[in-house]
N, C-alpha and C. Protein backbone atom coordinates (compact mmCIF):
# COMPACT_ATOMS: atom_id res chain seq x y z
N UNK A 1 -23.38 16.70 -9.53
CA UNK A 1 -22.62 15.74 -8.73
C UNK A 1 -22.77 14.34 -9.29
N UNK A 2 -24.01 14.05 -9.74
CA UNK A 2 -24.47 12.34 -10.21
C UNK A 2 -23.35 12.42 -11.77
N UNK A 3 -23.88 13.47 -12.08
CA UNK A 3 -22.55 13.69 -13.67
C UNK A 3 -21.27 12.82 -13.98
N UNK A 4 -20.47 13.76 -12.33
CA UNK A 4 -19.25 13.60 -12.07
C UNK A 4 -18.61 12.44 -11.55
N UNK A 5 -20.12 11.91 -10.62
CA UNK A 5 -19.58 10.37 -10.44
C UNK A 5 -19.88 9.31 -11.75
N UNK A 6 -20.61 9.67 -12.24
CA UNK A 6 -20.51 8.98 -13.67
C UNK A 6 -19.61 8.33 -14.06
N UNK A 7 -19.36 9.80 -14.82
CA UNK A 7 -17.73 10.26 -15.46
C UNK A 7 -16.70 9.38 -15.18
N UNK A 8 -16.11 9.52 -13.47
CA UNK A 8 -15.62 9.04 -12.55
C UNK A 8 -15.43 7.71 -13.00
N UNK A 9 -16.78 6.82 -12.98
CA UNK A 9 -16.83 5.61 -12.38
C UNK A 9 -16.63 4.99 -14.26
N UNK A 10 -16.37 5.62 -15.18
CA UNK A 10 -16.59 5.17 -16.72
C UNK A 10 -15.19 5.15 -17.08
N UNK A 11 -14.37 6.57 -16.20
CA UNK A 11 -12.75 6.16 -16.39
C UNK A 11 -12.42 4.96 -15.53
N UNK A 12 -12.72 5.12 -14.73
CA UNK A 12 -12.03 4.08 -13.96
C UNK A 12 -12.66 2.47 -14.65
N UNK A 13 -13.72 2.21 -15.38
CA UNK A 13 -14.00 1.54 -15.90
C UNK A 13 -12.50 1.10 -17.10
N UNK A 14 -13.04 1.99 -17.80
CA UNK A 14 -11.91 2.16 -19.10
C UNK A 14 -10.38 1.62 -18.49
N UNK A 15 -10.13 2.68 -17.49
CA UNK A 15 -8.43 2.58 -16.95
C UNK A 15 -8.65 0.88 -16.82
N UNK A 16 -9.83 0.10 -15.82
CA UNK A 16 -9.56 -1.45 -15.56
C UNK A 16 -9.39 -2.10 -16.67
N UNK A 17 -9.95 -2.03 -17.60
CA UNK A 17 -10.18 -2.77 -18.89
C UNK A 17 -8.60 -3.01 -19.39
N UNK A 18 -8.37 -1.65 -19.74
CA UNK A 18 -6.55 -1.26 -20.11
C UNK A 18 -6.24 -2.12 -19.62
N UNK A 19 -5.59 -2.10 -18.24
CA UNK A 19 -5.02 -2.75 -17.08
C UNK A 19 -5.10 -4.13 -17.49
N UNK A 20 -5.96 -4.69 -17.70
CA UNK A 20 -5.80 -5.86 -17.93
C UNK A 20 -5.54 -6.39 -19.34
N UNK A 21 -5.55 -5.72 -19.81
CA UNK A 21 -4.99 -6.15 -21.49
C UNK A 21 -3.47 -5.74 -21.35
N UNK A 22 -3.25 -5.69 -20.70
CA UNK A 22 -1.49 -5.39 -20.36
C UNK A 22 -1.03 -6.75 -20.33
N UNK A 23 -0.09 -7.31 -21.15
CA UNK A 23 0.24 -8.79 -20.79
C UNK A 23 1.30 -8.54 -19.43
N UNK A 24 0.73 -9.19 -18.82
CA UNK A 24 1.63 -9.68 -17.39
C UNK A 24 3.34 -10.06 -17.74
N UNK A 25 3.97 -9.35 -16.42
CA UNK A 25 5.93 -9.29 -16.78
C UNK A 25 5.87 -11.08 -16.24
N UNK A 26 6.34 -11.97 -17.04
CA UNK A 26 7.00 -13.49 -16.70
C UNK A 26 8.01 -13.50 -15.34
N UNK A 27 9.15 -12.52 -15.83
CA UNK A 27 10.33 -12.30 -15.33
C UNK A 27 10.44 -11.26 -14.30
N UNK A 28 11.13 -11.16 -13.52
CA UNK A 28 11.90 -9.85 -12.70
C UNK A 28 12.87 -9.34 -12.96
N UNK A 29 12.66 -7.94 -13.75
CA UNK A 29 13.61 -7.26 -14.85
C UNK A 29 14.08 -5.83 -13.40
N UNK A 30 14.91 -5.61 -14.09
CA UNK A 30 15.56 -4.06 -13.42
C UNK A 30 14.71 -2.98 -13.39
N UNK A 31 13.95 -3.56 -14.70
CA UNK A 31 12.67 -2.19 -14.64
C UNK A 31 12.06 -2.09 -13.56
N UNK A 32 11.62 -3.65 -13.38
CA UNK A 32 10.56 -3.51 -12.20
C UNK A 32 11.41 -3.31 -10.89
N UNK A 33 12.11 -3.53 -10.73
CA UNK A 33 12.94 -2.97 -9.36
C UNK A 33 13.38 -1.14 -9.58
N UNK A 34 13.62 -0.98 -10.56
CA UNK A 34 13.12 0.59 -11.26
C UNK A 34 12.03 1.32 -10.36
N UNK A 35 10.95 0.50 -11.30
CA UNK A 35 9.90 1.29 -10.89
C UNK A 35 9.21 1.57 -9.37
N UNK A 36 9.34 -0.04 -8.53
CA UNK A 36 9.18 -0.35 -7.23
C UNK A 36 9.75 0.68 -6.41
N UNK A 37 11.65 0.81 -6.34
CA UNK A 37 11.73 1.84 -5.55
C UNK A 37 11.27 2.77 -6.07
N UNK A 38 11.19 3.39 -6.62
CA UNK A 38 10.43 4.71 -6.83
C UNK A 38 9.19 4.52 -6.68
N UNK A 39 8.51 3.59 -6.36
CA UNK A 39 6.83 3.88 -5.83
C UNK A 39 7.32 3.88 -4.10
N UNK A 40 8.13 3.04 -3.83
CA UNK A 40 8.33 3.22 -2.47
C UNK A 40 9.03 4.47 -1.81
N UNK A 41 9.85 4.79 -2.59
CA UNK A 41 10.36 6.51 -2.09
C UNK A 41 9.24 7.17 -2.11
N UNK A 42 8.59 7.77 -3.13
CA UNK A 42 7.67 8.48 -3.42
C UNK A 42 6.53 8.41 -2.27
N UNK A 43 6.02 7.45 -2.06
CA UNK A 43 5.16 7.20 -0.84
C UNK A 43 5.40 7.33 0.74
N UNK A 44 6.92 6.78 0.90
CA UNK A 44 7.80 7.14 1.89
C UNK A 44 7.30 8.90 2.25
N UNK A 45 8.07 9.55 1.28
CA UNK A 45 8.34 10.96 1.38
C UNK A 45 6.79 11.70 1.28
N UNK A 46 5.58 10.77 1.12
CA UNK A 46 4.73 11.52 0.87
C UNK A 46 4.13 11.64 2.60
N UNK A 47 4.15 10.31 3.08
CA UNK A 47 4.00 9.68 4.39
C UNK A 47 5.20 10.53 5.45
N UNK A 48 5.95 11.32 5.29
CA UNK A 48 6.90 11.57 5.84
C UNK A 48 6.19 13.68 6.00
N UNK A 49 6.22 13.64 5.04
CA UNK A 49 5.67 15.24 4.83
C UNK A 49 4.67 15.23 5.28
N UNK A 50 3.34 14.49 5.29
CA UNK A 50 2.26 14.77 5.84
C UNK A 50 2.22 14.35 7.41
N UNK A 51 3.28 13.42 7.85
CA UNK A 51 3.02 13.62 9.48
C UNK A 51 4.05 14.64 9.90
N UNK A 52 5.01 15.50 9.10
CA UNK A 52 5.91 16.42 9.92
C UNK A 52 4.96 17.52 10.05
N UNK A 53 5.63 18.36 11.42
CA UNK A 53 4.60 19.54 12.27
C UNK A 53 3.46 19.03 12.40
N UNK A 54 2.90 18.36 12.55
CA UNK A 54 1.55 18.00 13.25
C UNK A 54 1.77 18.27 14.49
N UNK A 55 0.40 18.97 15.47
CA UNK A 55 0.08 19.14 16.34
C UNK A 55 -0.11 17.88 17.05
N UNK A 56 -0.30 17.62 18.52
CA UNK A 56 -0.97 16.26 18.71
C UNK A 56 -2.52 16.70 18.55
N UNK A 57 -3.04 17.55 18.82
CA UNK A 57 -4.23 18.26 18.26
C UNK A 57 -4.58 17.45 16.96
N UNK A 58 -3.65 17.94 16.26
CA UNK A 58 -4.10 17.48 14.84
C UNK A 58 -3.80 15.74 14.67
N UNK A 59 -2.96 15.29 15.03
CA UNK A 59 -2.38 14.26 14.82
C UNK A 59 -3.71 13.11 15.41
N UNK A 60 -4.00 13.29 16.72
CA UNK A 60 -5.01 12.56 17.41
C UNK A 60 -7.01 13.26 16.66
N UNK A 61 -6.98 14.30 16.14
CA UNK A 61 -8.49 14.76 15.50
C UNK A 61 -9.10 13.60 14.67
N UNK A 62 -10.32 13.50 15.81
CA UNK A 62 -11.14 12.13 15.40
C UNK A 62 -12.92 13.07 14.63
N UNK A 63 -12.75 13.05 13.25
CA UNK A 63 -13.63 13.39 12.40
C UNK A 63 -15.19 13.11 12.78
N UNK A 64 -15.29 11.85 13.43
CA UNK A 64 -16.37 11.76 13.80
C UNK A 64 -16.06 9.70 14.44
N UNK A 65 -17.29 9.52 14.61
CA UNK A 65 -17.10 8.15 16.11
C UNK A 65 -16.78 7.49 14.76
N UNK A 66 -16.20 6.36 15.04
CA UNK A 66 -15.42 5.29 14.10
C UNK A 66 -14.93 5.70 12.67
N UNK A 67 -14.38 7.27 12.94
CA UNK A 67 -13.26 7.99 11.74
C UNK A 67 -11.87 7.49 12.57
N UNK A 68 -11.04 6.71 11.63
CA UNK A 68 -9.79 6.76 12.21
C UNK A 68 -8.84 7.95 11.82
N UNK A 69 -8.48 8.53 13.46
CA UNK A 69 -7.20 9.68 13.28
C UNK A 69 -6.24 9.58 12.60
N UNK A 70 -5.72 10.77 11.93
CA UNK A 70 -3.93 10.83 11.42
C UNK A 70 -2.99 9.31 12.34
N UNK A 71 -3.23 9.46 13.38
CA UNK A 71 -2.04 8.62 13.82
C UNK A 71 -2.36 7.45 13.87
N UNK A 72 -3.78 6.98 14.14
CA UNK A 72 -4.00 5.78 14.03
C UNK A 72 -4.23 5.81 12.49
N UNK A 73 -4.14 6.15 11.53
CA UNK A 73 -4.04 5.64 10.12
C UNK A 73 -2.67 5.28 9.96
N UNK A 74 -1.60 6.09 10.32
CA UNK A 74 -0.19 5.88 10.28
C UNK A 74 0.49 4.87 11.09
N UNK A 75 -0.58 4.70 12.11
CA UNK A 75 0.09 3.27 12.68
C UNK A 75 -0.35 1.78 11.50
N UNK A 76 -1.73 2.20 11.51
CA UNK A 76 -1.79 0.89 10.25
C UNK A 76 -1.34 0.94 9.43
N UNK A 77 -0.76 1.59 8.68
CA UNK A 77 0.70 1.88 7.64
C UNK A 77 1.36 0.72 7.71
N UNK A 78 2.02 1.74 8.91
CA UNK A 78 3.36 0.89 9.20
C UNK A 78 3.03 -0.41 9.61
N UNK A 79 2.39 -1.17 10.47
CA UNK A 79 1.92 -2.35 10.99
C UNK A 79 1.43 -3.27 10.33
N UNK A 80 0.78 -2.83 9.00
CA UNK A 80 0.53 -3.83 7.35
C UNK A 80 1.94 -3.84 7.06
N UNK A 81 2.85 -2.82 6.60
CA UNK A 81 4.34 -2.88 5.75
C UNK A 81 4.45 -4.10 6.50
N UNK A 82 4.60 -3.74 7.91
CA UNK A 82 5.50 -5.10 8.66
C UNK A 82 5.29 -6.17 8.78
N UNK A 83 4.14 -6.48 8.49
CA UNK A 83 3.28 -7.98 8.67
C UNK A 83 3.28 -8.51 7.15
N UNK A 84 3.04 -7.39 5.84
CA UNK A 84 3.41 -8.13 5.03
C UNK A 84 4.69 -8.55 4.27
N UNK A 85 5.66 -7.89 4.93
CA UNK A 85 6.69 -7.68 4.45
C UNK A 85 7.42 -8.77 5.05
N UNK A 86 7.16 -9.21 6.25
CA UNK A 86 7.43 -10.86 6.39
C UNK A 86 6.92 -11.66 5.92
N UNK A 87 5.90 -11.57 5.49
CA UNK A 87 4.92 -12.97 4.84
C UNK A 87 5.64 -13.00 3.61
N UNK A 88 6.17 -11.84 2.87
CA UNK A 88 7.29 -11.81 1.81
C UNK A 88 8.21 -13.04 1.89
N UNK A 89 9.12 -12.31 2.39
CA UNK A 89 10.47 -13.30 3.41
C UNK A 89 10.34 -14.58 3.62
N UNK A 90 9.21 -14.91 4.54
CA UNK A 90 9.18 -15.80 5.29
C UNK A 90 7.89 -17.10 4.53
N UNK A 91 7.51 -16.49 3.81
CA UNK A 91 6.26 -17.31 3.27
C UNK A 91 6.25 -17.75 1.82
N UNK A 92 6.32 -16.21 1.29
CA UNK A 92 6.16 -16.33 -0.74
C UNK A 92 7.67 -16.46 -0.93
N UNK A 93 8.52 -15.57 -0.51
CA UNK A 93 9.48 -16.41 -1.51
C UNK A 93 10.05 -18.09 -0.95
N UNK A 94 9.19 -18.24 -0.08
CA UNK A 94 9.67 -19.90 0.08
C UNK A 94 8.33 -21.16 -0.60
N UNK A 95 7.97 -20.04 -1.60
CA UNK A 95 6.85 -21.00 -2.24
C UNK A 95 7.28 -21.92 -2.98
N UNK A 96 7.25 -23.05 -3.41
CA UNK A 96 7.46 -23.76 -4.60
C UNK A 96 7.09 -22.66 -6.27
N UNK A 97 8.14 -22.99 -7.11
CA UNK A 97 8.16 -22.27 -8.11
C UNK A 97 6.26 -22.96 -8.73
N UNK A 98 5.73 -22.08 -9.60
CA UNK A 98 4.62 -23.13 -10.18
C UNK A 98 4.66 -24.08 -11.25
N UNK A 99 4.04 -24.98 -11.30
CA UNK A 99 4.47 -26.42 -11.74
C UNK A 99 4.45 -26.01 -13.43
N UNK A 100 3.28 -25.32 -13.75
CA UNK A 100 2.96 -25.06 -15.39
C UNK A 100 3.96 -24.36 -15.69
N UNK A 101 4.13 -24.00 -16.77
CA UNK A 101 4.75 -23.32 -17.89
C UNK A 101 4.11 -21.62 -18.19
N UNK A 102 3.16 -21.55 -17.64
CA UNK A 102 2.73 -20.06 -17.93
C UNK A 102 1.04 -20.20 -16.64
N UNK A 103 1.81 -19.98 -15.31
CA UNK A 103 0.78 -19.72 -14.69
C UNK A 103 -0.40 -18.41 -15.24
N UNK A 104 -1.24 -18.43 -14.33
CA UNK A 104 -2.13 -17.40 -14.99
C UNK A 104 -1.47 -16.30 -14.11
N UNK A 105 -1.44 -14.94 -14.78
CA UNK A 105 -0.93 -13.96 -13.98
C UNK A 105 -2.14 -12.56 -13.70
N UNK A 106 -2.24 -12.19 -12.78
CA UNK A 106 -2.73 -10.63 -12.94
C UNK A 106 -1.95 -9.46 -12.81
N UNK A 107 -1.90 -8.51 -13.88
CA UNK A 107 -1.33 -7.45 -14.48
C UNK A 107 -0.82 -6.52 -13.20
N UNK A 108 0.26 -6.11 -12.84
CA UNK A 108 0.93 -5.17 -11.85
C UNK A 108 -0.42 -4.08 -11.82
N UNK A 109 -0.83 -3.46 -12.77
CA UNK A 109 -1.84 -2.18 -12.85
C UNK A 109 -3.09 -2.36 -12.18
N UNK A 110 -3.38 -3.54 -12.30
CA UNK A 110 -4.75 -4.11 -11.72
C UNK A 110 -4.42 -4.15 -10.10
N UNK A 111 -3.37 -4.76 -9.55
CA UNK A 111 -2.53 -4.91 -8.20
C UNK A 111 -2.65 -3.43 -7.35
N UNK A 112 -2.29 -2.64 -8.21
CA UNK A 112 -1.76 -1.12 -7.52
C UNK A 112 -3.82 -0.65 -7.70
N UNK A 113 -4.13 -0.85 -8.79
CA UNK A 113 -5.61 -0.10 -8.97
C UNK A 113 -6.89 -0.77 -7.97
N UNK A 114 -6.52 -1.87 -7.47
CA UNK A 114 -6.93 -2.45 -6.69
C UNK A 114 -7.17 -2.26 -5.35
N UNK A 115 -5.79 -1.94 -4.64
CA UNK A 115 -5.57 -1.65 -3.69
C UNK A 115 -5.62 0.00 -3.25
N UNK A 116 -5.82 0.59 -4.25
CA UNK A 116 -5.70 2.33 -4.13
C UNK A 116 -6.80 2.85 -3.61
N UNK A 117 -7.98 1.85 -4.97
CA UNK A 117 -9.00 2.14 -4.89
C UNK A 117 -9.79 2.67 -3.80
N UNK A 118 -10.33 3.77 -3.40
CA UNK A 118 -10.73 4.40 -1.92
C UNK A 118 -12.81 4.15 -1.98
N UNK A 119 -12.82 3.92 -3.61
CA UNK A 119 -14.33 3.43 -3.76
C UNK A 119 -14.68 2.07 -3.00
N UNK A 120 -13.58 1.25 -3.05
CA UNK A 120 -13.87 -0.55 -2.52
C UNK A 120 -13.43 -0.34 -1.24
N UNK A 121 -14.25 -0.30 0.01
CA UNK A 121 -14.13 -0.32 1.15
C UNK A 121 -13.64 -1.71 2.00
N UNK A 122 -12.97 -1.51 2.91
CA UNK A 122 -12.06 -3.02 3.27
C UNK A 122 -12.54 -2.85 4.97
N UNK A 123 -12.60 -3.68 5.69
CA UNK A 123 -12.57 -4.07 7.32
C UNK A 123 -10.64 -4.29 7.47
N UNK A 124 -10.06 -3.80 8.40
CA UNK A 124 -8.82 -4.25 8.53
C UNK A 124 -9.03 -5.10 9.42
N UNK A 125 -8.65 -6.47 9.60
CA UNK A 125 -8.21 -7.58 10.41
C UNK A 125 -7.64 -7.19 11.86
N UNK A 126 -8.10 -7.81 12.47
CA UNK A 126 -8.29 -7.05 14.31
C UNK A 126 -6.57 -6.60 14.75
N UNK A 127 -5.99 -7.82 14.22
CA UNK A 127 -4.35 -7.76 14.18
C UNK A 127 -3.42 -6.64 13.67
N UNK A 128 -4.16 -6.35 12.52
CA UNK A 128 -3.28 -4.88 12.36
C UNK A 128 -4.30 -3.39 12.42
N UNK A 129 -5.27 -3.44 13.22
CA UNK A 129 -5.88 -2.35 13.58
C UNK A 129 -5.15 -1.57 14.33
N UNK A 130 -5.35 -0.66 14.42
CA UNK A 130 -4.46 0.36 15.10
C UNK A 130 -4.82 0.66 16.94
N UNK A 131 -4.00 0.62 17.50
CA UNK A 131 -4.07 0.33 19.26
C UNK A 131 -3.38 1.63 19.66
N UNK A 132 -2.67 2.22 19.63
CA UNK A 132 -1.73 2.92 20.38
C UNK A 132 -0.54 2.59 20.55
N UNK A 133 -0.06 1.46 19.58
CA UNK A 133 1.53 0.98 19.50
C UNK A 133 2.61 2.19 19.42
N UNK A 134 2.51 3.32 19.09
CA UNK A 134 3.41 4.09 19.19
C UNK A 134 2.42 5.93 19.12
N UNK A 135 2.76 6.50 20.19
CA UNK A 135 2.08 7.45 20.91
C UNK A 135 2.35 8.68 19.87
N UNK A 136 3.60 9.08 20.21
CA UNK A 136 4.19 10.41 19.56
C UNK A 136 4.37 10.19 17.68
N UNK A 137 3.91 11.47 17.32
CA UNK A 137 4.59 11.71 15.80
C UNK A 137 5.28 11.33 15.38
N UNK A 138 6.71 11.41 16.32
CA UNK A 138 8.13 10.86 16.53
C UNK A 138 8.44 9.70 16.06
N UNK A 139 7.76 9.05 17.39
CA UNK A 139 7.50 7.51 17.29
C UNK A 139 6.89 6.73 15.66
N UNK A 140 5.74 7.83 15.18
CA UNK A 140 5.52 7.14 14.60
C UNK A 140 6.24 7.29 12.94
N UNK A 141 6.73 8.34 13.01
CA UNK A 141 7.83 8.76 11.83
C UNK A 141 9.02 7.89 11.91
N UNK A 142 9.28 7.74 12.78
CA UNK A 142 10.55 6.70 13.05
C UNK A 142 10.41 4.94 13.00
N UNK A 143 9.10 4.63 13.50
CA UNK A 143 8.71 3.87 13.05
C UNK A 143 8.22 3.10 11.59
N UNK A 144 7.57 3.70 11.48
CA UNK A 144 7.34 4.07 9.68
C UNK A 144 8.63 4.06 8.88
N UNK A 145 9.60 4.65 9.20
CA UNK A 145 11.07 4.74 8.22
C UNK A 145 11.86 3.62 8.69
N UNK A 146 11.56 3.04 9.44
CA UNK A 146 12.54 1.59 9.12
C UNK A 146 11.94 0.98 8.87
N UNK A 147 10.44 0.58 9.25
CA UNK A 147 9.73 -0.55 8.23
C UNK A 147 10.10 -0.45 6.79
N UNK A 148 9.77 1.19 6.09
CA UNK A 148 9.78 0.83 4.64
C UNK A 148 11.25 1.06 4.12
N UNK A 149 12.35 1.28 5.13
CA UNK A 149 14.14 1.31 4.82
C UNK A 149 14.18 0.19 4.53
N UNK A 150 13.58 -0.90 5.38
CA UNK A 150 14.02 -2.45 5.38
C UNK A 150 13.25 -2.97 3.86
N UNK A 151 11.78 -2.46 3.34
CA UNK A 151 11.52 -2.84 1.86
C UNK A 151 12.12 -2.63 1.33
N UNK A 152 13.01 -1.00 1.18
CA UNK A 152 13.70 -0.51 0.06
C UNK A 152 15.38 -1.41 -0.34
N UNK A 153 16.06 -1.22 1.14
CA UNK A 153 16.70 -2.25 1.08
C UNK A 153 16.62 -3.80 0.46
N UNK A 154 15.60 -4.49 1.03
CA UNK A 154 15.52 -5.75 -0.35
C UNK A 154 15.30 -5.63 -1.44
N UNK A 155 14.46 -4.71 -1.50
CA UNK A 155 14.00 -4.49 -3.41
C UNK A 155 15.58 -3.98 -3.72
N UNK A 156 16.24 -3.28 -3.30
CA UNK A 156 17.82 -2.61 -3.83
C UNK A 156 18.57 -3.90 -4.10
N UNK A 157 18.75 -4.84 -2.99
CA UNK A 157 19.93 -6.25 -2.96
C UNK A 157 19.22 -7.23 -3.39
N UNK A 158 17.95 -7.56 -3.38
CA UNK A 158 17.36 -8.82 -3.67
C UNK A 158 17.78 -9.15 -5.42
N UNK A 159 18.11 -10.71 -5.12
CA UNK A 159 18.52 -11.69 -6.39
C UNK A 159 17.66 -12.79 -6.80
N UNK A 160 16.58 -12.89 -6.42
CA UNK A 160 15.69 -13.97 -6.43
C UNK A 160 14.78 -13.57 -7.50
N UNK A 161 14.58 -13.67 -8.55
CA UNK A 161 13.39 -14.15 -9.51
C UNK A 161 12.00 -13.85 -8.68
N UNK A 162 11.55 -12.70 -8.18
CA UNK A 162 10.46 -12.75 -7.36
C UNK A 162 9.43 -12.55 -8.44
N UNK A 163 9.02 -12.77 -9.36
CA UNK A 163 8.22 -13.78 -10.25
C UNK A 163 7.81 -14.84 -10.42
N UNK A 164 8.91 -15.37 -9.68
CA UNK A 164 8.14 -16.73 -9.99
C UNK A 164 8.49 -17.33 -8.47
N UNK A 165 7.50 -16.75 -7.72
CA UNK A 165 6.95 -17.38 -6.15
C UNK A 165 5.37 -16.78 -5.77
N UNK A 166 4.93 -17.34 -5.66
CA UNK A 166 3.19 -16.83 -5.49
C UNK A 166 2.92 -17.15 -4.13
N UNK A 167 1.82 -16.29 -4.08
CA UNK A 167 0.89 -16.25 -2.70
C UNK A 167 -0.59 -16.19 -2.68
N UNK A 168 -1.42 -16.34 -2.43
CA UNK A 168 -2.84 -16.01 -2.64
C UNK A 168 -3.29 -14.61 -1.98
N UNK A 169 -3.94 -13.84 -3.11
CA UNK A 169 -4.47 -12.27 -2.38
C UNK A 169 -5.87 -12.57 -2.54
N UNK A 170 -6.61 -11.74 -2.05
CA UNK A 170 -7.64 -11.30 -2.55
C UNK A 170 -8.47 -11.30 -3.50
N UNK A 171 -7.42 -10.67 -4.59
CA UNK A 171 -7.66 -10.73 -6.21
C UNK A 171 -7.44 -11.60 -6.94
N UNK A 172 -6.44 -12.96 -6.50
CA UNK A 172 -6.13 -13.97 -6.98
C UNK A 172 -4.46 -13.98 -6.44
N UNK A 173 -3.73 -14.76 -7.42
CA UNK A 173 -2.95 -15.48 -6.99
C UNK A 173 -1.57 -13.90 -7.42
N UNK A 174 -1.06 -13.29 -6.65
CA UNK A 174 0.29 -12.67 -6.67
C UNK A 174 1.86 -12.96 -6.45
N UNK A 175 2.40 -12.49 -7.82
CA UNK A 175 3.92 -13.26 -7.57
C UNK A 175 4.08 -12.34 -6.26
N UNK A 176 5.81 -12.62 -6.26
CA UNK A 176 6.57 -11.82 -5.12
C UNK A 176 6.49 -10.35 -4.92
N UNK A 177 6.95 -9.79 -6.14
CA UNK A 177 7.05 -8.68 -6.50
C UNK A 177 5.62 -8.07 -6.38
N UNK A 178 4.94 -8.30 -6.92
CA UNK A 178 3.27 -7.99 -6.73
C UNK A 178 3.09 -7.81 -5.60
N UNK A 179 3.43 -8.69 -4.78
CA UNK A 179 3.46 -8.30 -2.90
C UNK A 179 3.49 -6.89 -2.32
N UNK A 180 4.78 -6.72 -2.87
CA UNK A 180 5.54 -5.60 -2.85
C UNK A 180 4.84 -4.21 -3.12
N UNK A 181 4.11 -4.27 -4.34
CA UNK A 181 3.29 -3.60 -5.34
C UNK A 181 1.94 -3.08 -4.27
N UNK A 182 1.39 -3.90 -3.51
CA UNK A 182 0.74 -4.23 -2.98
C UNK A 182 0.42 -3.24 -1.89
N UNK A 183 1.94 -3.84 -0.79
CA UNK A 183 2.29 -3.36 0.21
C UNK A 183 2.47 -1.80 -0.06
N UNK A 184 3.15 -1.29 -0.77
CA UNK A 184 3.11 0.27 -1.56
C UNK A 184 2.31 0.95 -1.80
N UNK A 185 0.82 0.08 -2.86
CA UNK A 185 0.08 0.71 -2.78
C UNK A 185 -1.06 0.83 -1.79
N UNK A 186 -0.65 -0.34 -0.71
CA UNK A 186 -1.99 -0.07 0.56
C UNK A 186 -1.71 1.01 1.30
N UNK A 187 -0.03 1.46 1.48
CA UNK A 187 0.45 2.98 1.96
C UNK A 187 -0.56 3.95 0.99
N UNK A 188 -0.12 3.98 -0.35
CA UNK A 188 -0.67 5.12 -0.93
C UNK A 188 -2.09 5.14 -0.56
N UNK A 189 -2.90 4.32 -0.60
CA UNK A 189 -4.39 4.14 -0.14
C UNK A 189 -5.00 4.96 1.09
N UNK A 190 -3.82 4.49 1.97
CA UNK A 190 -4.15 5.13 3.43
C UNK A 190 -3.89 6.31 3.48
N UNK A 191 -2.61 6.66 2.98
CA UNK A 191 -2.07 8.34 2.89
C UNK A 191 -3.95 8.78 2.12
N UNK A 192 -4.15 8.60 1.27
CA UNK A 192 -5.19 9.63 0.55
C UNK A 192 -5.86 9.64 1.62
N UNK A 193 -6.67 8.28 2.51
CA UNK A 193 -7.38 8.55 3.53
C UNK A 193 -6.77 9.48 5.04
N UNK A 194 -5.81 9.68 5.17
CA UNK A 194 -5.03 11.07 6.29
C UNK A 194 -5.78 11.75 5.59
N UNK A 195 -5.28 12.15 3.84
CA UNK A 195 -5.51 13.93 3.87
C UNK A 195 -7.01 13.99 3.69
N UNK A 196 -7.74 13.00 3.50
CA UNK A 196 -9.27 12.95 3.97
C UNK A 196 -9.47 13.60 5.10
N UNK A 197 -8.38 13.05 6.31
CA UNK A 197 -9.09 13.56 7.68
C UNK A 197 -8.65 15.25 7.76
N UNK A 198 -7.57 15.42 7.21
CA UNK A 198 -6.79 16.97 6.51
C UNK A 198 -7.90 17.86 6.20
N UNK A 199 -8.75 17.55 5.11
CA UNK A 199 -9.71 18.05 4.28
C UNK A 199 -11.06 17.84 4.89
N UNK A 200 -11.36 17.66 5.98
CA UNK A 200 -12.06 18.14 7.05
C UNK A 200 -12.98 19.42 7.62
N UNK A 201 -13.61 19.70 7.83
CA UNK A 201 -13.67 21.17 7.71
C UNK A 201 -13.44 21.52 9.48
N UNK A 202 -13.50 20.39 10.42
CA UNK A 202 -13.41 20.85 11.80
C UNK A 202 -11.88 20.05 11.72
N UNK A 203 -11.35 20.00 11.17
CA UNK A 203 -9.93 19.71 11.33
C UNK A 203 -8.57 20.89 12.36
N UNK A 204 -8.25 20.82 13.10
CA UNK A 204 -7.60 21.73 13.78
C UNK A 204 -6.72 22.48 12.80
N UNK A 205 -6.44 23.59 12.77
CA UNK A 205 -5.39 24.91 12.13
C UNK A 205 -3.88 24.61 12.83
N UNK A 206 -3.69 23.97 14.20
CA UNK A 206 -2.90 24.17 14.56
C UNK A 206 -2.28 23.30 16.17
């Protein structure tokens, strides 16, 4: 087992290193709206398959005292998309462009490897913790698909250079698009943590 986390922890070493020798995109090319929806479908549909047929059995199965359930993981999903997906809108792209000629950038790979990461443990902010905002599967499948309809939609029509508008993360300073990157991969993050609660061994059959 000590082997394997080794191993583990020497790729993921290697993969960061890569990652950052990647020179950073200046611009907002088609690629990257390319690649975006398709991280956002892909996650969509992954988030979509793993809450269909759930039991409420299964849906509400609390692993142990302060394990968050299937549904309360899926409410914080959706409830980050929505909170950051205005700060998008409403915040970064109304940033002032940056004054230099070649801000410093961090690499899209580092953004997504960052946020995936299930080794770097995070506190979620009391605001988008999960409450009981939406009860049923239903609710929360339906919920969930217009938050990330309404991303896919801007990334599809948006005309703005979202390169060159920044925000401050965590990791440092993220254009627009990076946001985005972000918001996508904190879904993918959480989805791995569901099929955590999935891969359970007192997890309900049914």
């Amino acid at each position: 087992m000590k082997r394997s986390v080794a191993i583990g922890s020497f790729a993921l070493l290697m993969f960061t290193v890569q990652a950052f020798a990647q020179t950073p995109a200046k611009t907002f090319t088609e690629k990257d709206r390319e690649f975006s929806l398709k991280y956002l479908n892909d996650t969509k549909a992954d988030y979509v398959a793993q809450l269909t047929g759930l039991s409420d059995k299964q849906l509400n199965f609390r692993a142990a005292e302060g394990i968050w359930t299937i549904a309360e993981i899926a409410e914080h999903i959706t409830v980050v998309e929505m909170a950051l997906f205005s700060s998008v809108t409403d915040q970064v792209l109304k940033s002032e462009p940056p004054k230099c000629e070649n801000p410093f950038r961090i690499p899209d790979t580092v953004i997504i490897l960052a946020i995936t990461n299930r080794q770097q443990k995070f506190t979620a902010p009391e605001q988008v913790r999960p409450n009981g905002r939406w009860k049923t599967r239903e609710d929360l499948l339906k919920s969930f698909e217009a938050a990330r309809d309404t991303t896919i939609d801007f990334m599809k029509n948006n005309k703005v250079d979202l390169r060159n508008h920044f925000a401050q993360a965590p990791m440092g300073m993220m254009d627009a698009h990076q946001w985005i990157l972000f918001i996508t991969g904190h879904s993918e993050r959480h989805l791995a943590q569901l099929k955590e609660v999935k891969a359970n061994k007192k997890y309900p059959k049914k």
